[in-house]
N, C-alpha and C. Protein backbone atom coordinates (compact mmCIF):
# COMPACT_ATOMS: atom_id res chain seq x y z
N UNK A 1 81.57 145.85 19.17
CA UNK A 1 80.66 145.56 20.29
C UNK A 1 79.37 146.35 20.10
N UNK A 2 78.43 145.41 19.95
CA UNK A 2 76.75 146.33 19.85
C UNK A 2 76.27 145.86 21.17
N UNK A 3 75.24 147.48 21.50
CA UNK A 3 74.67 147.15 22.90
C UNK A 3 73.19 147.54 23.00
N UNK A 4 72.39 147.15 23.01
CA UNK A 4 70.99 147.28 22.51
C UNK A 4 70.27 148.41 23.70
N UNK A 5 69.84 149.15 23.45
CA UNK A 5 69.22 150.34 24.69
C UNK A 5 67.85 150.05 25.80
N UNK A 6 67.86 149.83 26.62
CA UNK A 6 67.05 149.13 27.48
C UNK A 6 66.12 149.86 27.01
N UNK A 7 64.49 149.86 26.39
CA UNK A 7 63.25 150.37 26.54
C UNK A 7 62.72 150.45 28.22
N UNK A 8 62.55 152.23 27.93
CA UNK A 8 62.09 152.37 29.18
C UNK A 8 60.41 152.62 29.50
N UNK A 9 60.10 152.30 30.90
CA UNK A 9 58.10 151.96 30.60
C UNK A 9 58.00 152.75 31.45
N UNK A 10 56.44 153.13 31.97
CA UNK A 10 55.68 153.60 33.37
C UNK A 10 54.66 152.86 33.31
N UNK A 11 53.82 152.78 34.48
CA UNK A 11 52.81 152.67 34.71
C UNK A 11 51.46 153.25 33.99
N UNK A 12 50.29 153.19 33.62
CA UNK A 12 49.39 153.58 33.20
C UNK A 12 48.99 154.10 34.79
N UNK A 13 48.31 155.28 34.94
CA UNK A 13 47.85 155.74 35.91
C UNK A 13 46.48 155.15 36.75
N UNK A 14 45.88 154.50 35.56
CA UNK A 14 44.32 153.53 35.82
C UNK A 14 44.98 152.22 36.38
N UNK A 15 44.79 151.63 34.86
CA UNK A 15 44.88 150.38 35.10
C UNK A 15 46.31 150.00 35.52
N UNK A 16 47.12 150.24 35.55
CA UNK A 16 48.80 150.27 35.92
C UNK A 16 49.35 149.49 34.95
N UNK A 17 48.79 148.95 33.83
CA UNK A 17 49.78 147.91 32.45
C UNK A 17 50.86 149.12 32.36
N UNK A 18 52.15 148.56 31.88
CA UNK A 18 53.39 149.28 31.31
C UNK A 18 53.37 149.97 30.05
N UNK A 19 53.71 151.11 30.09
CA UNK A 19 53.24 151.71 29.10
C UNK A 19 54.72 152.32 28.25
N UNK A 20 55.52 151.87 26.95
CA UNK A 20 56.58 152.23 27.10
C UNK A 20 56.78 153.87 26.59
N UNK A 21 57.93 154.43 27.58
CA UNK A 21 58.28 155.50 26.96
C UNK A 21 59.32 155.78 26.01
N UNK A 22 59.03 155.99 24.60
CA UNK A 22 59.66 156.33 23.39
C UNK A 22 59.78 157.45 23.13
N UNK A 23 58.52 157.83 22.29
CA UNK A 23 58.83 159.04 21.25
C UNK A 23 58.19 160.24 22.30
N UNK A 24 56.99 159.46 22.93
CA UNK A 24 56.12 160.48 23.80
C UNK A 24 55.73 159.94 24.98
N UNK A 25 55.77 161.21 26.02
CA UNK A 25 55.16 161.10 27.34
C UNK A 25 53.67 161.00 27.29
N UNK A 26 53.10 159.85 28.07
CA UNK A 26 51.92 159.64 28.34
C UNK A 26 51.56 159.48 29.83
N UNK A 27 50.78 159.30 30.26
CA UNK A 27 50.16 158.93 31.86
C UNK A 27 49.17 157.73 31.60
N UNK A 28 48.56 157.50 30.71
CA UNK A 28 47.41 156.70 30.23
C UNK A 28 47.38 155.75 29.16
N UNK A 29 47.15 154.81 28.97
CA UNK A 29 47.61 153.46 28.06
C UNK A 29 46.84 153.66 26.43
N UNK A 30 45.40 154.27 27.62
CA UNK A 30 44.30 154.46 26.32
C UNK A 30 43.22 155.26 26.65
N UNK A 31 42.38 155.50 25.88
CA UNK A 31 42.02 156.76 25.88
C UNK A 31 40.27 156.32 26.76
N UNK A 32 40.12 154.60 26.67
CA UNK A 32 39.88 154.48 27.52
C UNK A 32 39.87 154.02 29.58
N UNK A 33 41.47 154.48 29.34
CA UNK A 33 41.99 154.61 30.58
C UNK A 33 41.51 155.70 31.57
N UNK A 34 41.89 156.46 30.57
CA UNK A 34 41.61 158.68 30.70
C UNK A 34 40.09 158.66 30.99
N UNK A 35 39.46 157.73 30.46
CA UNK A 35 38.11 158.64 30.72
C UNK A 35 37.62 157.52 32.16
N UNK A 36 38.34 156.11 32.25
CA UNK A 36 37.87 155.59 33.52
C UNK A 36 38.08 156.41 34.43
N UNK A 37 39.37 157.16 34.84
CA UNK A 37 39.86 157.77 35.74
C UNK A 37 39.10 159.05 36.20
N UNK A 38 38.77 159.77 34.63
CA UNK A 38 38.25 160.96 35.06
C UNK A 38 36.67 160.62 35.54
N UNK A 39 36.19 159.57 35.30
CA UNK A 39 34.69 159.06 35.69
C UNK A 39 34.84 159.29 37.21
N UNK A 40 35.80 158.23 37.46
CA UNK A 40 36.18 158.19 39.15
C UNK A 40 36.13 160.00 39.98
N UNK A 41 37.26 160.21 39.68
CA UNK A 41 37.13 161.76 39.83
C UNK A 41 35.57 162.59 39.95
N UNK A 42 35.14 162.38 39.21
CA UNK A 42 33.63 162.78 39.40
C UNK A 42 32.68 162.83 39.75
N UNK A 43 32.91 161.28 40.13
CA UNK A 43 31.50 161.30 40.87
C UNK A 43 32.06 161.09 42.18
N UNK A 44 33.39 160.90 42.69
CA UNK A 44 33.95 161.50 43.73
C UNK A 44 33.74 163.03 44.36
N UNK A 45 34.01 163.88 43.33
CA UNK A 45 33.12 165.22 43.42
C UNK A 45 31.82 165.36 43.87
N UNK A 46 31.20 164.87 43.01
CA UNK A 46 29.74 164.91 43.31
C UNK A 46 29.28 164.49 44.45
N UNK A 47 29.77 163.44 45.35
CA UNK A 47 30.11 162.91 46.67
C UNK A 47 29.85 163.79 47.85
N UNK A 48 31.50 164.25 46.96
CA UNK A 48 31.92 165.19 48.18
C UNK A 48 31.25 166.57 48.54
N UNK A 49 30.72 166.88 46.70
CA UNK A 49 29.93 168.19 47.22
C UNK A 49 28.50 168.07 47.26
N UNK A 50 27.86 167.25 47.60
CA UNK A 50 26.43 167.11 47.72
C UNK A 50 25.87 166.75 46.03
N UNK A 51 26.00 167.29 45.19
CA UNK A 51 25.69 166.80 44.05
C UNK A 51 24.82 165.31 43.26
N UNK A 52 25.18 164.42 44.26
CA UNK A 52 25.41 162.94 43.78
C UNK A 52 23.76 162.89 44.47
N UNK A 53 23.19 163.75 45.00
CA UNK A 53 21.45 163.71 45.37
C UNK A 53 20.80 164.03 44.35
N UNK A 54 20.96 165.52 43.09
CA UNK A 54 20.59 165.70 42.54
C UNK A 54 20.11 164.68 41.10
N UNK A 55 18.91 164.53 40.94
CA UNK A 55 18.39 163.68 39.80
C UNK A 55 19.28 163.64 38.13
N UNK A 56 19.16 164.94 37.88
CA UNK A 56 20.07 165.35 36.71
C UNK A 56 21.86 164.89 36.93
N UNK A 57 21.98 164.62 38.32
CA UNK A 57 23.41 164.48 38.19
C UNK A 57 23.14 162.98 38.56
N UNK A 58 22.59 162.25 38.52
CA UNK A 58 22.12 160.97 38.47
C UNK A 58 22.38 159.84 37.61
N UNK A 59 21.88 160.95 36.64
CA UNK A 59 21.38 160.65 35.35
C UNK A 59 22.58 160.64 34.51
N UNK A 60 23.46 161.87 34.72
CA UNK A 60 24.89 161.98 34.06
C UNK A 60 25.82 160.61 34.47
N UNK A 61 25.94 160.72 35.79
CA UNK A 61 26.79 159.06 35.78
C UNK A 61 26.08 158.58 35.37
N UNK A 62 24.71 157.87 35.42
CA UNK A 62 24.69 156.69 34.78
C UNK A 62 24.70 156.61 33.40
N UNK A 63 25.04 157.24 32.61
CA UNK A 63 25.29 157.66 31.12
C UNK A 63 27.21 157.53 31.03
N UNK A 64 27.50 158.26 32.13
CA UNK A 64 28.86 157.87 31.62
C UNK A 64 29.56 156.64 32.20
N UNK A 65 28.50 155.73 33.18
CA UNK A 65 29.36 154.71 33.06
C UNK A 65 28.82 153.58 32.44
N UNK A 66 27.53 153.37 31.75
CA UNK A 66 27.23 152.85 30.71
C UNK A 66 28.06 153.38 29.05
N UNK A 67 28.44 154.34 29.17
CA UNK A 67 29.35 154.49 27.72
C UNK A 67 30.90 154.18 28.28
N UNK A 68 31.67 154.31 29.91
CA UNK A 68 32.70 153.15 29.76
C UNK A 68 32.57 151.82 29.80
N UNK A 69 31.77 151.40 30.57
CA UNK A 69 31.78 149.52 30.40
C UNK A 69 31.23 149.25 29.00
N UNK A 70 30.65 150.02 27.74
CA UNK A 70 30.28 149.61 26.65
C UNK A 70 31.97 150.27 25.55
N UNK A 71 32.86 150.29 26.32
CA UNK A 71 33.87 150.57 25.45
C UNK A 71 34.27 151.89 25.36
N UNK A 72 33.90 153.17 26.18
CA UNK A 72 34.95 154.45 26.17
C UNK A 72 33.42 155.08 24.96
N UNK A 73 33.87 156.62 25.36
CA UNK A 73 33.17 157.05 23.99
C UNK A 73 34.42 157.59 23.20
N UNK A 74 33.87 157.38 21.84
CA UNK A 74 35.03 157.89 20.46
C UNK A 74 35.04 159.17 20.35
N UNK A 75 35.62 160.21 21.13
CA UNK A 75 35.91 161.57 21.29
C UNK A 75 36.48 161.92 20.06
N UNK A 76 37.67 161.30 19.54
CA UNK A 76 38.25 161.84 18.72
C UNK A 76 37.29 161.84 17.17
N UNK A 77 36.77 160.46 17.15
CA UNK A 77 36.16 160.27 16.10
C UNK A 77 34.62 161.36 16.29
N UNK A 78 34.19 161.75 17.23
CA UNK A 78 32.87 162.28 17.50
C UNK A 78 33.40 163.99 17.66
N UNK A 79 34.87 164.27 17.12
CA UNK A 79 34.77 165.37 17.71
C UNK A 79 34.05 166.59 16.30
N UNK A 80 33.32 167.43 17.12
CA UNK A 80 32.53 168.28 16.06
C UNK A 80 33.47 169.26 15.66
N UNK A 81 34.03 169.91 13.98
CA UNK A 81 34.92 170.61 13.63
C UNK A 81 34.00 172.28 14.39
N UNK A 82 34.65 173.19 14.30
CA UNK A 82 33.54 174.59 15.08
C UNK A 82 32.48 174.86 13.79
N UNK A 83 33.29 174.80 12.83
CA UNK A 83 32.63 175.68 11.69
C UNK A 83 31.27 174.95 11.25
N UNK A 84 31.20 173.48 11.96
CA UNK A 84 29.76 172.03 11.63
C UNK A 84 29.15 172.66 12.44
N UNK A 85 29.53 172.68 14.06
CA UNK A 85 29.12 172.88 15.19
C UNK A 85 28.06 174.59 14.90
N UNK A 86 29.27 175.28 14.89
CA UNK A 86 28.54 176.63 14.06
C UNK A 86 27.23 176.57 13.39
N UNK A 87 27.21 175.65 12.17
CA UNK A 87 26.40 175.64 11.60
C UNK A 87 25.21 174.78 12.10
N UNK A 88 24.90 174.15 12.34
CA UNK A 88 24.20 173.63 13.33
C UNK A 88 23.39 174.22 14.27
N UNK A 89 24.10 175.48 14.92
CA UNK A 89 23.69 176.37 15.81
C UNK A 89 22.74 176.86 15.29
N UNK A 90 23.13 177.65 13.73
CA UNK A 90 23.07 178.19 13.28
C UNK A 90 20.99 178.10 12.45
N UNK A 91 21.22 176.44 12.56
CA UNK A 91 20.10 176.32 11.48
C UNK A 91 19.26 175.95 12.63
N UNK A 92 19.41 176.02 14.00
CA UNK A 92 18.21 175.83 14.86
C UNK A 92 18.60 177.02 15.89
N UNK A 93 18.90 178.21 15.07
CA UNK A 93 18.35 179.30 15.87
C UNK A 93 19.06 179.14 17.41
N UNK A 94 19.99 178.32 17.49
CA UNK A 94 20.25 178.48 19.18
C UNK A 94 19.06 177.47 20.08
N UNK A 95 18.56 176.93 19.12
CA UNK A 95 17.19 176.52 20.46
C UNK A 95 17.17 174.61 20.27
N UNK A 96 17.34 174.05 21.55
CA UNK A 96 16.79 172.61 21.08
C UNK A 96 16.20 172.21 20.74
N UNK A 97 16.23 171.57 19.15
CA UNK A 97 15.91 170.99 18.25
C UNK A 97 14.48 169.83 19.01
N UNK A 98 14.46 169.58 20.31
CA UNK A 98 13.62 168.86 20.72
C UNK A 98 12.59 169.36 21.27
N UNK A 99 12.90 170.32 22.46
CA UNK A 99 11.46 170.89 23.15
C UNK A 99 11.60 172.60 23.46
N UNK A 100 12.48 173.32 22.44
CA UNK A 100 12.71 174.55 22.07
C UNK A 100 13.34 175.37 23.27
N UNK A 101 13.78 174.87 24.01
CA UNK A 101 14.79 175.67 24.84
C UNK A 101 16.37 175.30 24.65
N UNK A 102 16.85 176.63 25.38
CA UNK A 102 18.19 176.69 25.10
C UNK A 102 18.94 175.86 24.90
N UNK A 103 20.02 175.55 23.94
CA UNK A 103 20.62 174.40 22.81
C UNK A 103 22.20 174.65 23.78
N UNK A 104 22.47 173.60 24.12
CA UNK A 104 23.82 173.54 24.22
C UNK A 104 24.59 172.50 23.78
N UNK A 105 24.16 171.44 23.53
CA UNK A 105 24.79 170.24 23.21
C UNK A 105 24.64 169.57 21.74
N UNK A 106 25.66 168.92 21.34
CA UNK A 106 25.71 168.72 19.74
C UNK A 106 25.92 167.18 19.84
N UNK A 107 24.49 166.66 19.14
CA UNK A 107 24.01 165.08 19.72
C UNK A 107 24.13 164.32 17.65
N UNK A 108 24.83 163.40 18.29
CA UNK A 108 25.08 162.37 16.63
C UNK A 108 23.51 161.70 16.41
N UNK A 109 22.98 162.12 15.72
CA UNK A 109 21.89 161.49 14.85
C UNK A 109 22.17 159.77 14.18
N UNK A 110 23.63 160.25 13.54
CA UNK A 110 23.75 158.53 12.95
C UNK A 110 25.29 158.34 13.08
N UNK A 111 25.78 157.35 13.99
CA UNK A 111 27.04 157.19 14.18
C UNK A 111 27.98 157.96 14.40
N UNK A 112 29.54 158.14 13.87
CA UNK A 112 30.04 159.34 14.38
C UNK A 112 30.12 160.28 13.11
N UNK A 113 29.03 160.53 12.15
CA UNK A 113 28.94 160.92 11.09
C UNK A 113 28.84 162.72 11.61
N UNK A 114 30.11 163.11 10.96
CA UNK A 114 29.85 164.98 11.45
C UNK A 114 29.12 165.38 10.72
N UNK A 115 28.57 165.16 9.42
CA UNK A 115 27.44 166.20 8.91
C UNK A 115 26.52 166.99 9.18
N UNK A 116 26.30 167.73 8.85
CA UNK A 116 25.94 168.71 9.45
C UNK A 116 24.32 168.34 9.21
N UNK A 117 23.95 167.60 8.37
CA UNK A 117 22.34 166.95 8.32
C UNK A 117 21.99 166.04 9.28
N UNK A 118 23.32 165.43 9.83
CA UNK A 118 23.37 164.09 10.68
C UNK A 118 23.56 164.72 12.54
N UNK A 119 23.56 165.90 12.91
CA UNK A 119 23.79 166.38 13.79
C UNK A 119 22.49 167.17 13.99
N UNK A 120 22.35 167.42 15.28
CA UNK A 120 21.74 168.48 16.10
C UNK A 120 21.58 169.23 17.54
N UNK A 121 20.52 169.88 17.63
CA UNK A 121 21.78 170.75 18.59
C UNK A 121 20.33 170.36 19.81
N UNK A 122 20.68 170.28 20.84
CA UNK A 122 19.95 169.81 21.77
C UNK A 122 20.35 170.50 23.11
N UNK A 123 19.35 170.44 24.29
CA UNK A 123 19.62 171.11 25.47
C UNK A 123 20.33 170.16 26.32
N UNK A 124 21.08 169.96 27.21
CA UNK A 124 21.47 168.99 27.98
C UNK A 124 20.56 167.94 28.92
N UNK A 125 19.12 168.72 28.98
CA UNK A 125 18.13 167.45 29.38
C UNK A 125 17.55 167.05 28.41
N UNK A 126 17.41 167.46 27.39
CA UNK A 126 17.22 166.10 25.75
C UNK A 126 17.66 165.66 25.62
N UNK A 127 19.28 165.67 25.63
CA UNK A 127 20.58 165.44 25.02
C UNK A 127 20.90 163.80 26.15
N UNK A 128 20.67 164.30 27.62
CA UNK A 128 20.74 163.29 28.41
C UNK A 128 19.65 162.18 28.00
N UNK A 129 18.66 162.23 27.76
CA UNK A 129 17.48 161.79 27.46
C UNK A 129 17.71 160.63 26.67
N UNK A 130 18.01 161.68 25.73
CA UNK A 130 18.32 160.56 23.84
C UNK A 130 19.29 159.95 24.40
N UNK A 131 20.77 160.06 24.66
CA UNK A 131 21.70 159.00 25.31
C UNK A 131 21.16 158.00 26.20
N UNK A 132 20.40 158.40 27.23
CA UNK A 132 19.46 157.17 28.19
C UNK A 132 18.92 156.09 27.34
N UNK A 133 18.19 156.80 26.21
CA UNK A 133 16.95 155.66 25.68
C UNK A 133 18.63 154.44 24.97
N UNK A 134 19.07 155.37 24.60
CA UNK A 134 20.15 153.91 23.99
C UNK A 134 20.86 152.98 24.62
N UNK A 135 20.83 153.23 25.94
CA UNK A 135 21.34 152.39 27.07
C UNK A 135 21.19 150.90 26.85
N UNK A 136 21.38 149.79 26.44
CA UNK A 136 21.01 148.01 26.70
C UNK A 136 21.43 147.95 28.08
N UNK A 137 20.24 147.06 28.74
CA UNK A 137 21.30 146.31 30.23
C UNK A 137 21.73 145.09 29.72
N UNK A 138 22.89 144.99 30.11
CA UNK A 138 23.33 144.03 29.89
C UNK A 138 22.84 142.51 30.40
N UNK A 139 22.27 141.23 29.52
CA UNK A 139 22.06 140.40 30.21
C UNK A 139 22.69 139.47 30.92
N UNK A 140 22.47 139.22 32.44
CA UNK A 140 23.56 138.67 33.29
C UNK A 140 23.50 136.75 32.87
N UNK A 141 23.15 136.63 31.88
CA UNK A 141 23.32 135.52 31.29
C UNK A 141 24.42 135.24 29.94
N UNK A 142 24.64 136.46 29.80
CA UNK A 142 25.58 136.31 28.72
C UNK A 142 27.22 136.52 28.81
N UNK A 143 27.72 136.33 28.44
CA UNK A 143 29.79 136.13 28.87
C UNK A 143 30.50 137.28 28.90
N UNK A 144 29.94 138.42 28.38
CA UNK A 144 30.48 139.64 29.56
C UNK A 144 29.69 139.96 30.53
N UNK A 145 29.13 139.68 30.97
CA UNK A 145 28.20 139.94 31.90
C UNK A 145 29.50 140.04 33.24
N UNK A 146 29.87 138.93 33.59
CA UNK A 146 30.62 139.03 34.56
C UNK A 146 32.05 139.59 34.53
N UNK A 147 32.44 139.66 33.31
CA UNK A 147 33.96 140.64 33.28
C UNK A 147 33.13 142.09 33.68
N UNK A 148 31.97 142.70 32.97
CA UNK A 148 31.96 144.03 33.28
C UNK A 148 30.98 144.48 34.59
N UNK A 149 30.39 142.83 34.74
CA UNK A 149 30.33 143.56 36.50
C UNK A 149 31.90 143.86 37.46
N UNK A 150 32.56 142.95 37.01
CA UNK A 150 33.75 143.03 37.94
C UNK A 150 34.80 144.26 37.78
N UNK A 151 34.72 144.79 36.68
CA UNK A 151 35.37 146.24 35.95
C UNK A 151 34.63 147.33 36.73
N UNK A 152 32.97 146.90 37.05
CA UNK A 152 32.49 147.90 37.26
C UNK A 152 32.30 147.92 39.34
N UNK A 153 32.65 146.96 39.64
CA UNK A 153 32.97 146.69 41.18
C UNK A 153 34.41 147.73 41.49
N UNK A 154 35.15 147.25 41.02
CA UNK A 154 36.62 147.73 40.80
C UNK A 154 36.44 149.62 40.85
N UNK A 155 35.28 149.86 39.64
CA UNK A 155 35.40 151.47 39.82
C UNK A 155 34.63 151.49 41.54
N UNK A 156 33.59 151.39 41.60
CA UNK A 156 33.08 150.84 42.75
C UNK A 156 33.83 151.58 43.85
N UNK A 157 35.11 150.22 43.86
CA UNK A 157 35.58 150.60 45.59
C UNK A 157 36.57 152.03 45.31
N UNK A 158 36.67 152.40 44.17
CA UNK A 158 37.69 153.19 44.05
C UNK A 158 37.03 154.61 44.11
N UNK A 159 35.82 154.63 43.86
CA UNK A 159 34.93 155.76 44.38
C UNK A 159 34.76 155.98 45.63
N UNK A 160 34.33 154.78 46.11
CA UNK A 160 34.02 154.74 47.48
C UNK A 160 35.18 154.77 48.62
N UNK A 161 36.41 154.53 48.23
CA UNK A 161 37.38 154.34 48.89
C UNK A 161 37.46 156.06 50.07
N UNK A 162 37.77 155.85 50.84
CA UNK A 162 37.89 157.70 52.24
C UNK A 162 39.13 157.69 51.28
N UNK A 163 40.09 157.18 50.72
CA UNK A 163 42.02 157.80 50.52
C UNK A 163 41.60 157.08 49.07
N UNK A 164 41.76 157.89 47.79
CA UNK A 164 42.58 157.24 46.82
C UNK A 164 43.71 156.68 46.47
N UNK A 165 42.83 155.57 46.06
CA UNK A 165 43.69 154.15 46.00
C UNK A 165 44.67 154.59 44.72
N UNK A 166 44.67 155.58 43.88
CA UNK A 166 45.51 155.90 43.04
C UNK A 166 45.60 157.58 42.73
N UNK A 167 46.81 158.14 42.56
CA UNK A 167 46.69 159.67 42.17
C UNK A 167 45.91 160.07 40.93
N UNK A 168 45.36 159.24 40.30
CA UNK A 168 44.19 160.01 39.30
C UNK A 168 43.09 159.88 39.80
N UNK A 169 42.97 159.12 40.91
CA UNK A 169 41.44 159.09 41.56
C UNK A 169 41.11 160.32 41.95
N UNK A 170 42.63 160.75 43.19
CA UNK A 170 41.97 162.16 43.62
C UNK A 170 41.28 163.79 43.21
N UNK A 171 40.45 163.66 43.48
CA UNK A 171 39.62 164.62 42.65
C UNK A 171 39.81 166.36 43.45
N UNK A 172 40.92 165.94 44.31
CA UNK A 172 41.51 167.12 44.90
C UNK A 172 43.02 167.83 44.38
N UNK A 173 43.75 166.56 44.56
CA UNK A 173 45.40 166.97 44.14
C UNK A 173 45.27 166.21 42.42
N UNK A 174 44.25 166.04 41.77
CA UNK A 174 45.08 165.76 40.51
C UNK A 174 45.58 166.63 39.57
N UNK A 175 45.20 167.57 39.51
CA UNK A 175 45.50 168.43 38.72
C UNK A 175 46.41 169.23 38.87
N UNK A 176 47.45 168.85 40.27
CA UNK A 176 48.53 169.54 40.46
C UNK A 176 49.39 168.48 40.27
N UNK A 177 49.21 167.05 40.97
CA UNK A 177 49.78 165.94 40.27
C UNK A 177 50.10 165.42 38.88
N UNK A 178 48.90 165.67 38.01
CA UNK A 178 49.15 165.36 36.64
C UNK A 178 50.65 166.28 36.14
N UNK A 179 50.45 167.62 36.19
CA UNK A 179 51.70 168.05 35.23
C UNK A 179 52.70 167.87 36.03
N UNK A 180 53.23 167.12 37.11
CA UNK A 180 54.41 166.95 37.89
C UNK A 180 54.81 165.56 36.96
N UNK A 181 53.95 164.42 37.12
CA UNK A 181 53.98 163.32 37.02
C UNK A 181 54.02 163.77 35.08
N UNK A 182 53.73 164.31 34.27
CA UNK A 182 53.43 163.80 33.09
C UNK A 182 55.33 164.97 32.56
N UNK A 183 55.79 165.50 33.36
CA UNK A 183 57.31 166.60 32.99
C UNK A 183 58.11 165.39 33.62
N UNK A 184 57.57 164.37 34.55
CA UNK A 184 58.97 163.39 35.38
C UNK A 184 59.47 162.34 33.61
N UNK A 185 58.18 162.00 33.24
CA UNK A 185 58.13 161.32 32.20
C UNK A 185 58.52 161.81 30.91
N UNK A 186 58.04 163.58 30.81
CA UNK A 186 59.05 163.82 29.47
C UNK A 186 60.65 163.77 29.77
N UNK A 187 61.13 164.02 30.65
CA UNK A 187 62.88 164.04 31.13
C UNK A 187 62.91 162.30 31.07
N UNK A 188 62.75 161.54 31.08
CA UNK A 188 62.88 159.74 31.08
C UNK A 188 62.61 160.47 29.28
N UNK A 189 61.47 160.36 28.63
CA UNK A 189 61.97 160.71 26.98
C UNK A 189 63.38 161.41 26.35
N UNK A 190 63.06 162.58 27.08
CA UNK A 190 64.43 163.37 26.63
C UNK A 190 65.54 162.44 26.86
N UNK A 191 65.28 162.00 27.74
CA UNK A 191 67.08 161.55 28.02
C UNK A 191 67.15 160.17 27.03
N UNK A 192 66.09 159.59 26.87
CA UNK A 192 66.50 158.55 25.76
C UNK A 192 66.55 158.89 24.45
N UNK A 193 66.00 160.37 24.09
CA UNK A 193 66.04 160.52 23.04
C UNK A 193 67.17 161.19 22.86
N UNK A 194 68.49 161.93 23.96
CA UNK A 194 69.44 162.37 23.75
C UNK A 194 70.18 160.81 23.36
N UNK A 195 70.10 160.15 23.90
CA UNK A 195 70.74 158.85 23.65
C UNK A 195 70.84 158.21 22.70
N UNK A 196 69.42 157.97 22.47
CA UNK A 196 69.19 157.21 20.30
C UNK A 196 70.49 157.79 19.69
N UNK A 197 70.63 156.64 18.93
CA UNK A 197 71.49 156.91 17.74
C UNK A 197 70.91 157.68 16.74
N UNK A 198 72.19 158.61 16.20
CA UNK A 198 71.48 158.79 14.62
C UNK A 198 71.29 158.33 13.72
N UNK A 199 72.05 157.00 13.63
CA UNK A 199 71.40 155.85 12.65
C UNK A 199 69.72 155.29 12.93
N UNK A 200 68.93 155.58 13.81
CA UNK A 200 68.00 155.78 13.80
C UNK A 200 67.39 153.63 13.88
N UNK A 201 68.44 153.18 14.41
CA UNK A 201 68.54 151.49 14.34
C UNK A 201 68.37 151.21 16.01
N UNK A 202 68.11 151.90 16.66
CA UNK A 202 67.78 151.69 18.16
C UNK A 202 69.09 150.86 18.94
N UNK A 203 70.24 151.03 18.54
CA UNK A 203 71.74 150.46 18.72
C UNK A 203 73.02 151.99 19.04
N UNK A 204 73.46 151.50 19.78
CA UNK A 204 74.82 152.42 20.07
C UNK A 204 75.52 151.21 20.23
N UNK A 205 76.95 151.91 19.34
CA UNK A 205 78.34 151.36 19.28
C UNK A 205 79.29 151.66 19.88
N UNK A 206 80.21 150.96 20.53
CA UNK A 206 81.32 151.44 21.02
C UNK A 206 82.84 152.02 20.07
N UNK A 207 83.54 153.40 21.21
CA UNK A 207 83.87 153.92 20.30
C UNK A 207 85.21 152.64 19.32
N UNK A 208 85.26 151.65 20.19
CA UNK A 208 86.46 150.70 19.00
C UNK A 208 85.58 149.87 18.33
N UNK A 209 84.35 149.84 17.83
CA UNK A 209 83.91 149.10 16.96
C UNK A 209 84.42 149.58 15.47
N UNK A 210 84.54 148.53 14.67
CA UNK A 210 85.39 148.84 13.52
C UNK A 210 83.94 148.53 12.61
């Protein structure tokens, strides 16, 4: 007698698609799930603490939600190693490379190329700047036009909502929520992974199978 092991799923915390749990606990489908959510969160903040008046913080959402409706930014692929980053620092003195004040930010020159020729180090109002000028609006004549207005309605009410409409919205309890919710999901792993066979064939046998 073979009995095949039910695959077990959760919810994605954003978008809610099923997400199965195997090898690893997740909360998020994709990595541009994680950053819709944490968008929400933020400018929920900014809301709540007066922030969302300030020009510079203006300017930040509209940068980060032109880099989610254009597809998530590539964190992993964009991430700077220290010792690039270092150097970098290093060859502009600490100072932005654009209008000579203080450097904090490490801006891609050409794609997600880490070189250290292809990088530079910029202040966070250059840095915002150069990201702005690359902005396209999208034209409302063309066939995403209306999927990513409607993606972008959706964040919309979920900002605007008085009660989050989901526990990664809240920009109060998530961070006590996340590690509750992401340990419920490693115990659903563990326990299937006490279960797997060691034949490693995703099957358990009974003990009179011959």
């Amino acid at each position: 007698m073979v009995r095949k092991l039910s695959p077990a799923s959760a919810p994605c915390c954003n978008c809610r698609a099923r997400i199965p749990l195997t090898i690893y606990a997740v909360l998020f489908c994709s990595d541009t799930c994680r950053e819709e959510a944490k968008f929400v969160r933020y400018v929920r903040r900014c809301k709540a603490d007066g922030r969302i008046q300030k020009p510079d913080v203006l300017g930040a959402i509209e940068i980060r939600r032109a880099i989610i409706l254009g597809g998530g930014y590539p964190s992993r692929e964009r991430a700077v190693p220290e010792s690039v980053r270092k150097a970098v620092v290093l060859r502009a003195a600490g100072r932005c490379e654009r209008c000579g004040g203080r450097g904090s930010d490490i801006h891609h020159r050409r794609g997600n190329s880490n070189l250290v020729r292809d990088l530079e180090l910029l202040c966070r109002k250059c840095h915002n700047r150069e990201t702005q000028e690359g902005i396209v609006e999208v034209d409302p004549a063309s066939p995403e036009y209306p999927i990513l207005l409607k993606r972008w309605q959706s964040l919309e009410r979920r900002i605007e909502a008085k009660i989050p409409t989901r526990p990664c919205d809240d920009q109060k309890k998530w961070l006590l929520t996340y590690p509750r919710m992401l340990r419920a999901r490693q115990e659903i792993v563990r326990r299937l992974g006490s279960q797997r066979p060691k034949t490693g064939h995703g099957l358990t046998l009974s003990q009179n199978h011959q």
